[in-house]
PDB file of N, CA and C in Angstrom:
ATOM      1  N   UNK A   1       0.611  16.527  -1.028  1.00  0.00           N
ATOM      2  CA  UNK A   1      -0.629  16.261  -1.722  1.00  0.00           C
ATOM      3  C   UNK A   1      -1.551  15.459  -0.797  1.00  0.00           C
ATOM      4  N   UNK A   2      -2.645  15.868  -1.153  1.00  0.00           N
ATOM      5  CA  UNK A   2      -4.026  15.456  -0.075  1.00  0.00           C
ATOM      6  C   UNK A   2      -4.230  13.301  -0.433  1.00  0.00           C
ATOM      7  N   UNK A   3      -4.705  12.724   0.399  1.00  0.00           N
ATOM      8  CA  UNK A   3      -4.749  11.335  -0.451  1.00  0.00           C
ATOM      9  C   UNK A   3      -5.935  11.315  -1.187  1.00  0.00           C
ATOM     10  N   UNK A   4      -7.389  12.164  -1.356  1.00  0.00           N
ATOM     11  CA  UNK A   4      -7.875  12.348  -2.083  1.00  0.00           C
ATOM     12  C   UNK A   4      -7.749  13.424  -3.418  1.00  0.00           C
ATOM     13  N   UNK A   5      -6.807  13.544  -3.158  1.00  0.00           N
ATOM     14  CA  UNK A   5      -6.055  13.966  -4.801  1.00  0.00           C
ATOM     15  C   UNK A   5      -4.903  13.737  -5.320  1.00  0.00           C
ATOM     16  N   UNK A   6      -4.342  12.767  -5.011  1.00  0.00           N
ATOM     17  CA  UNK A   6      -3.352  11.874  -5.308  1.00  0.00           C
ATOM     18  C   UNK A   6      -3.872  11.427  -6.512  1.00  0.00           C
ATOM     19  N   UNK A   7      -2.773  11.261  -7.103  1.00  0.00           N
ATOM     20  CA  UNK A   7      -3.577  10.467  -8.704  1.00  0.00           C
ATOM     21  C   UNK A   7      -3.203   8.791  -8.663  1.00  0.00           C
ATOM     22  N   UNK A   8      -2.693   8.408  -7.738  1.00  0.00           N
ATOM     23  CA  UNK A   8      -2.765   6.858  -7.371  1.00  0.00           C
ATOM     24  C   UNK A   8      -4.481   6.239  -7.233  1.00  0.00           C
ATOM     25  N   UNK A   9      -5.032   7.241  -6.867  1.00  0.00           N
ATOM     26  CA  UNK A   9      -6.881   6.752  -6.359  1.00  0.00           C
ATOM     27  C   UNK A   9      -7.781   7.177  -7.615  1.00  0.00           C
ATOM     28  N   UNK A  10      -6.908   7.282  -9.194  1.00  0.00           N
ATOM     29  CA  UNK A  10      -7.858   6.935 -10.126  1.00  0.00           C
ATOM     30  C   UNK A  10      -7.431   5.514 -10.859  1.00  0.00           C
ATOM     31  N   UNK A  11      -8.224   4.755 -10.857  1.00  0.00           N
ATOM     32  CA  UNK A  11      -8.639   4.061 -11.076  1.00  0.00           C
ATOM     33  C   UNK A  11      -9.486   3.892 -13.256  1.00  0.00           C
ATOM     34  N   UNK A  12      -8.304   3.812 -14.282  1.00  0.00           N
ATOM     35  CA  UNK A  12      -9.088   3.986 -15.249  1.00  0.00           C
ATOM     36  C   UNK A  12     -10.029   5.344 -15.962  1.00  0.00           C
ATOM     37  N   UNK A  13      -9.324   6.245 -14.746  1.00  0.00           N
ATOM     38  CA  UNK A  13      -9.506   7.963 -15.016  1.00  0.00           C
ATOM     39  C   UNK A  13     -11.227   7.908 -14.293  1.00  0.00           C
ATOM     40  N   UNK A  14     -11.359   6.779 -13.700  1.00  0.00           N
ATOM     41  CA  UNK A  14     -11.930   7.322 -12.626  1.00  0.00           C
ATOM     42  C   UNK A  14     -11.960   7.691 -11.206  1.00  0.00           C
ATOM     43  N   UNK A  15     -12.117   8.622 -10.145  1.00  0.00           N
ATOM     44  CA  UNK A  15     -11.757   8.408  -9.068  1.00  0.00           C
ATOM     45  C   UNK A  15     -12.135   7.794  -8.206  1.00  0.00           C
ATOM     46  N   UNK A  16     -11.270   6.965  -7.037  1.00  0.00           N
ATOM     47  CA  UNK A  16     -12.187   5.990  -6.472  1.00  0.00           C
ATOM     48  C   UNK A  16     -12.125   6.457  -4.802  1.00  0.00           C
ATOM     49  N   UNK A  17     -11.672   8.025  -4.618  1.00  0.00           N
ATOM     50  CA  UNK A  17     -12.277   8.635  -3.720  1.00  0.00           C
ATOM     51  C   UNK A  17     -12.575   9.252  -3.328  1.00  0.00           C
ATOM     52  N   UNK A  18     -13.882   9.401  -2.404  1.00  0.00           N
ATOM     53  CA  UNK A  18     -13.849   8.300  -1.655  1.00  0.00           C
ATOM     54  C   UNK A  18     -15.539   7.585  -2.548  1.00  0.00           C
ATOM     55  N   UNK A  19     -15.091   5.977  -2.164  1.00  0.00           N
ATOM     56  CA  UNK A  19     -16.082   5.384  -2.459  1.00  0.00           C
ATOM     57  C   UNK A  19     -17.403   5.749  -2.059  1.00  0.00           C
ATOM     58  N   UNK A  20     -18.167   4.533  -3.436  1.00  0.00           N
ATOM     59  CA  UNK A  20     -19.725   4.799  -3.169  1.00  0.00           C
ATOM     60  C   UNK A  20     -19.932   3.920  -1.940  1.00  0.00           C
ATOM     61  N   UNK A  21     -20.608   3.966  -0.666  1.00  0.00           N
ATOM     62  CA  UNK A  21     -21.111   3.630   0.302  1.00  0.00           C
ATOM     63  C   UNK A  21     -22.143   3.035   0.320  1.00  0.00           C
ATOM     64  N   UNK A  22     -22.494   1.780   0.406  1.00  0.00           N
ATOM     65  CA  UNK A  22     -23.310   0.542   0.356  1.00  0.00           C
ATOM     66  C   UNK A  22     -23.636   0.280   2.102  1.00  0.00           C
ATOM     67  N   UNK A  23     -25.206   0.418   2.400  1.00  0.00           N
ATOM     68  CA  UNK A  23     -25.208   0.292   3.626  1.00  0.00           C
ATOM     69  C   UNK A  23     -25.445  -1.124   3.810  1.00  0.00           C
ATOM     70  N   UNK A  24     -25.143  -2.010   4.932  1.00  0.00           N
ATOM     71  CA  UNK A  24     -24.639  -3.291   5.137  1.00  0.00           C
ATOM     72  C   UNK A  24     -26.040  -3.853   6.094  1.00  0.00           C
ATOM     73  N   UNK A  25     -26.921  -2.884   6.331  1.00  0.00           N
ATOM     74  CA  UNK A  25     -27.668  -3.211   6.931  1.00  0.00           C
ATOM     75  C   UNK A  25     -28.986  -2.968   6.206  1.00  0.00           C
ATOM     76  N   UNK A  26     -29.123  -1.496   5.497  1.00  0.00           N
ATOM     77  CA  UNK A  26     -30.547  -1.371   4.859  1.00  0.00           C
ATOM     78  C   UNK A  26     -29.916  -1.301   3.443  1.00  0.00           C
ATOM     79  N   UNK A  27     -31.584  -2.902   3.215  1.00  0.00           N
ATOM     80  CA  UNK A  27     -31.515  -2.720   1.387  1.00  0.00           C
ATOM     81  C   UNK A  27     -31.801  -1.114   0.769  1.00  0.00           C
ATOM     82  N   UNK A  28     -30.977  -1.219   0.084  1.00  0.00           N
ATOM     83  CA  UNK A  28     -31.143   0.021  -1.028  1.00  0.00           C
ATOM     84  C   UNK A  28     -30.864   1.724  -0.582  1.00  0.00           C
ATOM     85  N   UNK A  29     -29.722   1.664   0.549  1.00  0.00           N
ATOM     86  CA  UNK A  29     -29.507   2.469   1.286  1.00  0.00           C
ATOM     87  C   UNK A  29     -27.901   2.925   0.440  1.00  0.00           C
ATOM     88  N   UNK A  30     -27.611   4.324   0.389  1.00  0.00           N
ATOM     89  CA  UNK A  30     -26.290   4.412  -0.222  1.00  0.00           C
ATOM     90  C   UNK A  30     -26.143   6.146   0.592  1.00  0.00           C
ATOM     91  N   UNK A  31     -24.671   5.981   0.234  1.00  0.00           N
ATOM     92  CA  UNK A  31     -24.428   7.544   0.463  1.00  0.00           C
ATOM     93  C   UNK A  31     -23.335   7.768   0.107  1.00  0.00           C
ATOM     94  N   UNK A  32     -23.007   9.311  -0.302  1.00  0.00           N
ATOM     95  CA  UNK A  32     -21.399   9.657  -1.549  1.00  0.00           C
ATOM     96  C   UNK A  32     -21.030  10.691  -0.422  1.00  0.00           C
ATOM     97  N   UNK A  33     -19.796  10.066  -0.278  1.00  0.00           N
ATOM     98  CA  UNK A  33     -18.871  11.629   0.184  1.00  0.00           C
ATOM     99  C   UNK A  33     -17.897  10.836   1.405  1.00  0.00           C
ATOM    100  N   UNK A  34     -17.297  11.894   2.022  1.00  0.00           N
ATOM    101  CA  UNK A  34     -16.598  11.563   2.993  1.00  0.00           C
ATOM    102  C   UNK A  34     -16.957  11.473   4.352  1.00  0.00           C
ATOM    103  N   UNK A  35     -17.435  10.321   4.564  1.00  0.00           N
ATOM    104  CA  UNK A  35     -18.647  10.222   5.768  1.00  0.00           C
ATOM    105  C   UNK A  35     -18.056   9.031   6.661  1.00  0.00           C
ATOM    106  N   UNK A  36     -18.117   9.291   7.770  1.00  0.00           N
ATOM    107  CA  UNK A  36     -18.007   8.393   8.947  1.00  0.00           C
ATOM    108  C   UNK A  36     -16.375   7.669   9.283  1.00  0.00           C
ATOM    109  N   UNK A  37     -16.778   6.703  10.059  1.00  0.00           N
ATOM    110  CA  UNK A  37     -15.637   6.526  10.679  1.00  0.00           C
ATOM    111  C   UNK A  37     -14.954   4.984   9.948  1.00  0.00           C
ATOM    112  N   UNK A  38     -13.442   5.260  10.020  1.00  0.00           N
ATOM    113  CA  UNK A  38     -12.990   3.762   9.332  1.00  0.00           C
ATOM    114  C   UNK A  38     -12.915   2.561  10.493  1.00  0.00           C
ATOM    115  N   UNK A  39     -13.918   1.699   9.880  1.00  0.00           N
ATOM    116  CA  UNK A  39     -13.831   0.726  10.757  1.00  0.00           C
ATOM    117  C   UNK A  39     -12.963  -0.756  10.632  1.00  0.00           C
ATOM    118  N   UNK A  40     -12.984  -1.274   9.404  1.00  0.00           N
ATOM    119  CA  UNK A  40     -12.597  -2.004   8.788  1.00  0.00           C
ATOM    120  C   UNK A  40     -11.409  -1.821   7.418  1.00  0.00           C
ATOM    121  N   UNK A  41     -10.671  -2.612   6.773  1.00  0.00           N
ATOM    122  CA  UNK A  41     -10.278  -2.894   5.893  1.00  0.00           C
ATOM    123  C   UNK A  41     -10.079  -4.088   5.267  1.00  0.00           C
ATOM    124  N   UNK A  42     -10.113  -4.477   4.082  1.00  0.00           N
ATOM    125  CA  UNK A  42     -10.364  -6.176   3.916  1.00  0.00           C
ATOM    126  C   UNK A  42     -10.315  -6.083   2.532  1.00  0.00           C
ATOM    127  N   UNK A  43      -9.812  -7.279   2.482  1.00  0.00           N
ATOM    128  CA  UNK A  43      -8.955  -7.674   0.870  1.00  0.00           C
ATOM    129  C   UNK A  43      -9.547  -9.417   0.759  1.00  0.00           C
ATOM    130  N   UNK A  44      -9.736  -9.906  -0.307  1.00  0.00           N
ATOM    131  CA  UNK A  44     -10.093 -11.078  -0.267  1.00  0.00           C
ATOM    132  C   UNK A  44      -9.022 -12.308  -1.631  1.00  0.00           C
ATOM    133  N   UNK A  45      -8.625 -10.901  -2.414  1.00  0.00           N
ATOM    134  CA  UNK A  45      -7.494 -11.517  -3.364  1.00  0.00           C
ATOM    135  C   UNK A  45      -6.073 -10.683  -2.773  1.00  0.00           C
ATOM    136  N   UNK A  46      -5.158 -11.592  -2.691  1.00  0.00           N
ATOM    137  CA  UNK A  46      -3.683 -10.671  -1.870  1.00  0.00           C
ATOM    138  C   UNK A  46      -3.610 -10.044  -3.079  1.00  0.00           C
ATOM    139  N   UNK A  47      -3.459 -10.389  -4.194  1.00  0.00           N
ATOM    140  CA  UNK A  47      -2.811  -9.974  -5.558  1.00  0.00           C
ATOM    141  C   UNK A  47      -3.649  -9.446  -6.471  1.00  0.00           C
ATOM    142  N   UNK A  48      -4.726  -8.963  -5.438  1.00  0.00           N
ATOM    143  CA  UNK A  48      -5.860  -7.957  -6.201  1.00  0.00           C
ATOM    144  C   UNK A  48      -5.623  -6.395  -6.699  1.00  0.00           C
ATOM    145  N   UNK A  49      -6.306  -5.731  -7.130  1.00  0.00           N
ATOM    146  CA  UNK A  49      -6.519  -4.505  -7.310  1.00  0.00           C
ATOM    147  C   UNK A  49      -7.378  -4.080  -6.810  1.00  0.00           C
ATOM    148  N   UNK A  50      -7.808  -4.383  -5.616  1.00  0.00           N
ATOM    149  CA  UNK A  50      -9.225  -3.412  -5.251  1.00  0.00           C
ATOM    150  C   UNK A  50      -9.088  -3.965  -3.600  1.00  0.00           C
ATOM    151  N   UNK A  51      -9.884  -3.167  -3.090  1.00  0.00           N
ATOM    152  CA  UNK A  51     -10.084  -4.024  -1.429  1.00  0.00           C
ATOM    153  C   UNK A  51     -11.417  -3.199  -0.838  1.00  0.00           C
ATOM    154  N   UNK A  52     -11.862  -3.649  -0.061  1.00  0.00           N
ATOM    155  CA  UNK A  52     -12.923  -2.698   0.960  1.00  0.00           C
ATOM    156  C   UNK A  52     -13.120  -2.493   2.092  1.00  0.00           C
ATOM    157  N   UNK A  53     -13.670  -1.405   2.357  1.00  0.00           N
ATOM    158  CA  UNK A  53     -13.839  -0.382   3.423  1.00  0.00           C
ATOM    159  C   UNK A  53     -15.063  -0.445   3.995  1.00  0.00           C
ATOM    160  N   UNK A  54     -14.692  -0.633   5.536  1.00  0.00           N
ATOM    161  CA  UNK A  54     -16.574  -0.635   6.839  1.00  0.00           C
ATOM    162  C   UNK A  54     -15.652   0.896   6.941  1.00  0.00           C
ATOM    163  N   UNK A  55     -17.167   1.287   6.942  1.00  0.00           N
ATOM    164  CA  UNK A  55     -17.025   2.894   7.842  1.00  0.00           C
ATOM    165  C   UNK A  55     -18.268   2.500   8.802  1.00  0.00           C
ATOM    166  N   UNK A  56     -18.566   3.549  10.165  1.00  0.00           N
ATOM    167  CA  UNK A  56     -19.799   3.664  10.501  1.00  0.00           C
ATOM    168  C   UNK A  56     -19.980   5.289  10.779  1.00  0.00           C
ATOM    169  N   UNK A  57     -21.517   5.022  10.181  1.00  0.00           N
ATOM    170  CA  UNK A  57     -21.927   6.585   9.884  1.00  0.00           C
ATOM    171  C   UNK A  57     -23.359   6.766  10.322  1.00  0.00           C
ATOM    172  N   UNK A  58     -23.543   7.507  11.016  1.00  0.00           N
ATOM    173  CA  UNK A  58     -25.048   7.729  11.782  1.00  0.00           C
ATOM    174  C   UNK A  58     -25.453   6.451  12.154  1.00  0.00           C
ATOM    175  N   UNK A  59     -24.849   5.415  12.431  1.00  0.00           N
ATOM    176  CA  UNK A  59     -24.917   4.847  13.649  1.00  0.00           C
ATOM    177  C   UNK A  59     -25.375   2.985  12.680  1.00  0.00           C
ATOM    178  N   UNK A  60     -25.114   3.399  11.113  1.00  0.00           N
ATOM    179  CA  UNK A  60     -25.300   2.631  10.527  1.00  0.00           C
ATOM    180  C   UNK A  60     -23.898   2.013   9.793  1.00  0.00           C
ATOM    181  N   UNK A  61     -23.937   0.314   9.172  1.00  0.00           N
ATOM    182  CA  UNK A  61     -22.530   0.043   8.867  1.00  0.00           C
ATOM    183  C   UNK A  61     -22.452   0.229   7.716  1.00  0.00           C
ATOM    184  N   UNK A  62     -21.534   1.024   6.558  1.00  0.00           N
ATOM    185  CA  UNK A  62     -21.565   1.031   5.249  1.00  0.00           C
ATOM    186  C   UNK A  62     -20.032   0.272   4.944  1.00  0.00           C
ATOM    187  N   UNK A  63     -19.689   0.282   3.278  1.00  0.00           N
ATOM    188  CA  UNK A  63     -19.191  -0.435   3.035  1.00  0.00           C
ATOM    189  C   UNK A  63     -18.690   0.032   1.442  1.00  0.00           C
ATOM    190  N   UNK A  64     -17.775   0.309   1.243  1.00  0.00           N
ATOM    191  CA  UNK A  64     -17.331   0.955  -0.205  1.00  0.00           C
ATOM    192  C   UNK A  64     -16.032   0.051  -0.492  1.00  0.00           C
ATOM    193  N   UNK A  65     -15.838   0.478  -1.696  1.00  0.00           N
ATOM    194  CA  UNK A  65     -14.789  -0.711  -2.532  1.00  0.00           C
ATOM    195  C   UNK A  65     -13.833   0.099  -2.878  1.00  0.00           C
ATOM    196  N   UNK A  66     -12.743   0.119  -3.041  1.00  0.00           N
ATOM    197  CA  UNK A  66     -11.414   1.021  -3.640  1.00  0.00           C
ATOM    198  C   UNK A  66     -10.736   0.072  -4.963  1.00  0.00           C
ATOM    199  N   UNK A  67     -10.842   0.770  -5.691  1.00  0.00           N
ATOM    200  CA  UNK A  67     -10.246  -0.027  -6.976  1.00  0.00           C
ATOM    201  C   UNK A  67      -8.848   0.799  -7.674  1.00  0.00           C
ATOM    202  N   UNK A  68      -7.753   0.144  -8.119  1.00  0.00           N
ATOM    203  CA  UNK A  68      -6.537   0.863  -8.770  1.00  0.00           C
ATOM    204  C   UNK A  68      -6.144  -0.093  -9.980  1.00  0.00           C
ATOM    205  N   UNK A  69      -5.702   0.428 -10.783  1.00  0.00           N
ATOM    206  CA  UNK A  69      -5.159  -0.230 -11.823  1.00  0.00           C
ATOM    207  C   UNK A  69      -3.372  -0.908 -11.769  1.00  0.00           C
ATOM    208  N   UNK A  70      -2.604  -0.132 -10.584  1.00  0.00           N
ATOM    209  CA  UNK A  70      -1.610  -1.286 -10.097  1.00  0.00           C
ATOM    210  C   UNK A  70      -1.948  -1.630  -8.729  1.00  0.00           C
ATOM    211  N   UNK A  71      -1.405  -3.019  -8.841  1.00  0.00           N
ATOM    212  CA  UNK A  71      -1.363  -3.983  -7.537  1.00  0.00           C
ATOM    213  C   UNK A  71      -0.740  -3.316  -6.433  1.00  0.00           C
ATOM    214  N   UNK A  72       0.410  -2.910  -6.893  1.00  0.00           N
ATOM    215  CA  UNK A  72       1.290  -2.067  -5.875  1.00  0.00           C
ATOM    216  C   UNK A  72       0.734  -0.913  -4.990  1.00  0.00           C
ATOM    217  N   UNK A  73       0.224  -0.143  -5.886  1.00  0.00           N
ATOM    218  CA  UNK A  73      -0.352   0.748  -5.796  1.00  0.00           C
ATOM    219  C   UNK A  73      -1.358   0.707  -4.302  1.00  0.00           C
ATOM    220  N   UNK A  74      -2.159  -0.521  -4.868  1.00  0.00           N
ATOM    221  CA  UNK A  74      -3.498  -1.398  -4.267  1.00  0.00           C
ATOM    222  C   UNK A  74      -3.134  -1.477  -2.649  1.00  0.00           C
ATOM    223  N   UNK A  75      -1.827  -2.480  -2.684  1.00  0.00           N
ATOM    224  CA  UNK A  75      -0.966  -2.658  -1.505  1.00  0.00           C
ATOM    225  C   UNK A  75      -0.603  -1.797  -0.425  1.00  0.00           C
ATOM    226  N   UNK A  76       0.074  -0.357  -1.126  1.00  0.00           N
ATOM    227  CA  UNK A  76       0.241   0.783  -0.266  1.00  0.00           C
ATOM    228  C   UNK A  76      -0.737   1.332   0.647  1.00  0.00           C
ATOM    229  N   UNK A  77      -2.336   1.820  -0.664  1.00  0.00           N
ATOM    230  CA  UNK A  77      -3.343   2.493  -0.120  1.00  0.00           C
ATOM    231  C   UNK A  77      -3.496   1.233   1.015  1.00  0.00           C
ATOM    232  N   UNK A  78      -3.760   0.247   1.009  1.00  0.00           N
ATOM    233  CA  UNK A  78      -4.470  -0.774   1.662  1.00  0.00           C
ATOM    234  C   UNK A  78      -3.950  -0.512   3.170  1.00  0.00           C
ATOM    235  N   UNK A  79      -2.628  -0.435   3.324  1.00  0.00           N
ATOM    236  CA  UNK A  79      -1.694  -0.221   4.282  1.00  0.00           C
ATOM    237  C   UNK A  79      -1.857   0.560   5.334  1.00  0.00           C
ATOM    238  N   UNK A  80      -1.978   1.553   4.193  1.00  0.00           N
ATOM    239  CA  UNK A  80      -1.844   3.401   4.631  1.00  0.00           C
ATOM    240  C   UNK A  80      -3.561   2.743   5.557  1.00  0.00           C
ATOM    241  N   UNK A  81      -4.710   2.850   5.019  1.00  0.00           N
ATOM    242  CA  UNK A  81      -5.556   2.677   5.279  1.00  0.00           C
ATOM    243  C   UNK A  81      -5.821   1.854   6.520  1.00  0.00           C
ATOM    244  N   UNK A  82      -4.977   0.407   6.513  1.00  0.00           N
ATOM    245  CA  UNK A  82      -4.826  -0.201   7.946  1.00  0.00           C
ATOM    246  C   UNK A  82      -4.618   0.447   9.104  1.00  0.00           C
ATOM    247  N   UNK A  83      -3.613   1.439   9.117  1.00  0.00           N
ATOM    248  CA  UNK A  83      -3.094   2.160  10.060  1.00  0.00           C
ATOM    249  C   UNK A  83      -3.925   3.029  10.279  1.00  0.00           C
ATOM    250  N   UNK A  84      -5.436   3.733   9.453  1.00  0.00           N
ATOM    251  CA  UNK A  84      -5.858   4.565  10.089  1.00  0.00           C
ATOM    252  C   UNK A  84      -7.531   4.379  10.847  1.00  0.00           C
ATOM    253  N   UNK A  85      -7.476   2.791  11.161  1.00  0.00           N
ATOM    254  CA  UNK A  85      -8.452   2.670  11.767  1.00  0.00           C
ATOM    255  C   UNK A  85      -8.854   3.455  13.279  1.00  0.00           C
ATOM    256  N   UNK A  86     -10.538   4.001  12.811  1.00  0.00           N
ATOM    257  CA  UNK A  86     -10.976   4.551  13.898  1.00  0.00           C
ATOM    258  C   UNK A  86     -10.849   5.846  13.631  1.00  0.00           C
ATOM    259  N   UNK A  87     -10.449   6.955  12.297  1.00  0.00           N
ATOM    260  CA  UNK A  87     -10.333   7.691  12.390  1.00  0.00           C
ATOM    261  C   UNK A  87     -11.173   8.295  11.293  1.00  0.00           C
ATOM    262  N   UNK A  88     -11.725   9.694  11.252  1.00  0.00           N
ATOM    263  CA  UNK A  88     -12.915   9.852  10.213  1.00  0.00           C
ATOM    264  C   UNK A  88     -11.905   9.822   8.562  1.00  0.00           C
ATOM    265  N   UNK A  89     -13.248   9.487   7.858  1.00  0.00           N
ATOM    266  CA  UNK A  89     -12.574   9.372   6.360  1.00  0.00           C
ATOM    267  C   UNK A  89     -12.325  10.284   6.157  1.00  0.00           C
ATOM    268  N   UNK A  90     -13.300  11.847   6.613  1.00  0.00           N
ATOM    269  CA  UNK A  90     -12.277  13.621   5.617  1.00  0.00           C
ATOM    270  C   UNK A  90     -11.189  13.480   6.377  1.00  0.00           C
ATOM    271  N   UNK A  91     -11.067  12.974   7.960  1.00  0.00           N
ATOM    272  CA  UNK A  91      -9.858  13.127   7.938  1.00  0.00           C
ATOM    273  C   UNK A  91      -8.564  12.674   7.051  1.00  0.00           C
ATOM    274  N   UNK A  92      -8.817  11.308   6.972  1.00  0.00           N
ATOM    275  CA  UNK A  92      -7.979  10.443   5.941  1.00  0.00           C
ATOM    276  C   UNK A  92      -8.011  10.968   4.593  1.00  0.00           C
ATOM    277  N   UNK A  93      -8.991  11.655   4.419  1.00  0.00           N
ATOM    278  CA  UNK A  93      -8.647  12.490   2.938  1.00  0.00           C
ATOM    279  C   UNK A  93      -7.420  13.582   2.817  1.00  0.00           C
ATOM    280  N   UNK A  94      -7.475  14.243   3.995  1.00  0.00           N
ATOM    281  CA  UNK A  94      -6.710  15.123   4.382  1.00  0.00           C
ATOM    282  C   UNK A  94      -5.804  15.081   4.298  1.00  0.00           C
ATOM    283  N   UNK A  95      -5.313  13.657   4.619  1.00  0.00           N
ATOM    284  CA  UNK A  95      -3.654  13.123   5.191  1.00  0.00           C
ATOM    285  C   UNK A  95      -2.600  13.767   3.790  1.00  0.00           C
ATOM    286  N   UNK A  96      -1.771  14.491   4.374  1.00  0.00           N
ATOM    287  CA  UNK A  96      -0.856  14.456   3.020  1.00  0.00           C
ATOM    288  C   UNK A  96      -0.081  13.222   3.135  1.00  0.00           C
ATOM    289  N   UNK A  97      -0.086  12.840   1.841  1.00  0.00           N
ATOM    290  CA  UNK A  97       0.602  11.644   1.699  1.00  0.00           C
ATOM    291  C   UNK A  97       1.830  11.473   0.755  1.00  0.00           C
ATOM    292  N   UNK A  98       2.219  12.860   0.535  1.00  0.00           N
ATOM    293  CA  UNK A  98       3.900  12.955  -0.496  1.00  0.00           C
ATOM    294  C   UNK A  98       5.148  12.214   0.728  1.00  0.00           C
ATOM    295  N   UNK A  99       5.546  11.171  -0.136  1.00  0.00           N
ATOM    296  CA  UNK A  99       6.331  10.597   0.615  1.00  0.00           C
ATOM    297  C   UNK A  99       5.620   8.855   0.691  1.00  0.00           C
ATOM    298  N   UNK A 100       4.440   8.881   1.010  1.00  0.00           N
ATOM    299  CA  UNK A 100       4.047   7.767   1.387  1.00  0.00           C
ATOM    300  C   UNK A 100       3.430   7.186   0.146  1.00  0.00           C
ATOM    301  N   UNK A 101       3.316   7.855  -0.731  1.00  0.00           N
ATOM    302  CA  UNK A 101       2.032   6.619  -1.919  1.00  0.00           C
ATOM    303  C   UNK A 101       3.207   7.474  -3.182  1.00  0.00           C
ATOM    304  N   UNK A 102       4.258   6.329  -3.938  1.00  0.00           N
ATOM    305  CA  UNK A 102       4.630   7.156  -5.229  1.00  0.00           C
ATOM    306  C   UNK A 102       3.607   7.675  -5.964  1.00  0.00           C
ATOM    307  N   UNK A 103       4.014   8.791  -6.884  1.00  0.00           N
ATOM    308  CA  UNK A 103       2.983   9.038  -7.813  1.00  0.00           C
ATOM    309  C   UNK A 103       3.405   8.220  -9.403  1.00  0.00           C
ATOM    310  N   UNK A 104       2.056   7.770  -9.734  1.00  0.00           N
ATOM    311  CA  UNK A 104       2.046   6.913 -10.691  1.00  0.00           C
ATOM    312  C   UNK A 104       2.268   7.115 -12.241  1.00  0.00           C
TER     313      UNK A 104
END
């Protein structure tokens, strides 16, 4: 299974990928889809449910949020995600991930 169709990345029966994209540089700048490169990952509660994502995309820094309803859950993606810095997000959509993220 693809990690954007994993049912670990809904979130409250919504899906949370891939996030909405908040540009970090221009007010009121956004963009939806699977765009650019992973630059970052960052958590600010260990024992959160959510964490966020720098991508850079046309040469600008954006910034999307991942939210799950288990912690565990939270932990894995977060992981998985560490390891794939520098690499484009469709790719990371792509990744099959049976084996790596239980299903919930």
């Amino acid at each position: 299974m693809k990690l954007r169709e994993h049912p670990a990345l809904l979130s409250i029966k919504l899906t949370t990928w891939p996030p909405v994209w908040v540009c970090a540089e221009q007010f009121k700048r956004s963009m939806q889809g699977e765009i650019g490169v992973l630059k970052e990952v960052k958590r600010r509660d260990l024992r959160g449910r959510h964490f966020f994502v720098h991508v850079e995309h046309d040469q600008f820094n954006f910034m999307g949020c991942l939210m799950f309803d288990d912690p565990a859950i939270c932990e894995q993606v977060f992981n998985l995600l560490k390891s794939c810095l520098g690499r484009a997000i469709k790719e990371i959509g792509d990744m099959e991930v049976d084996g790596l993220l239980p299903n919930p």
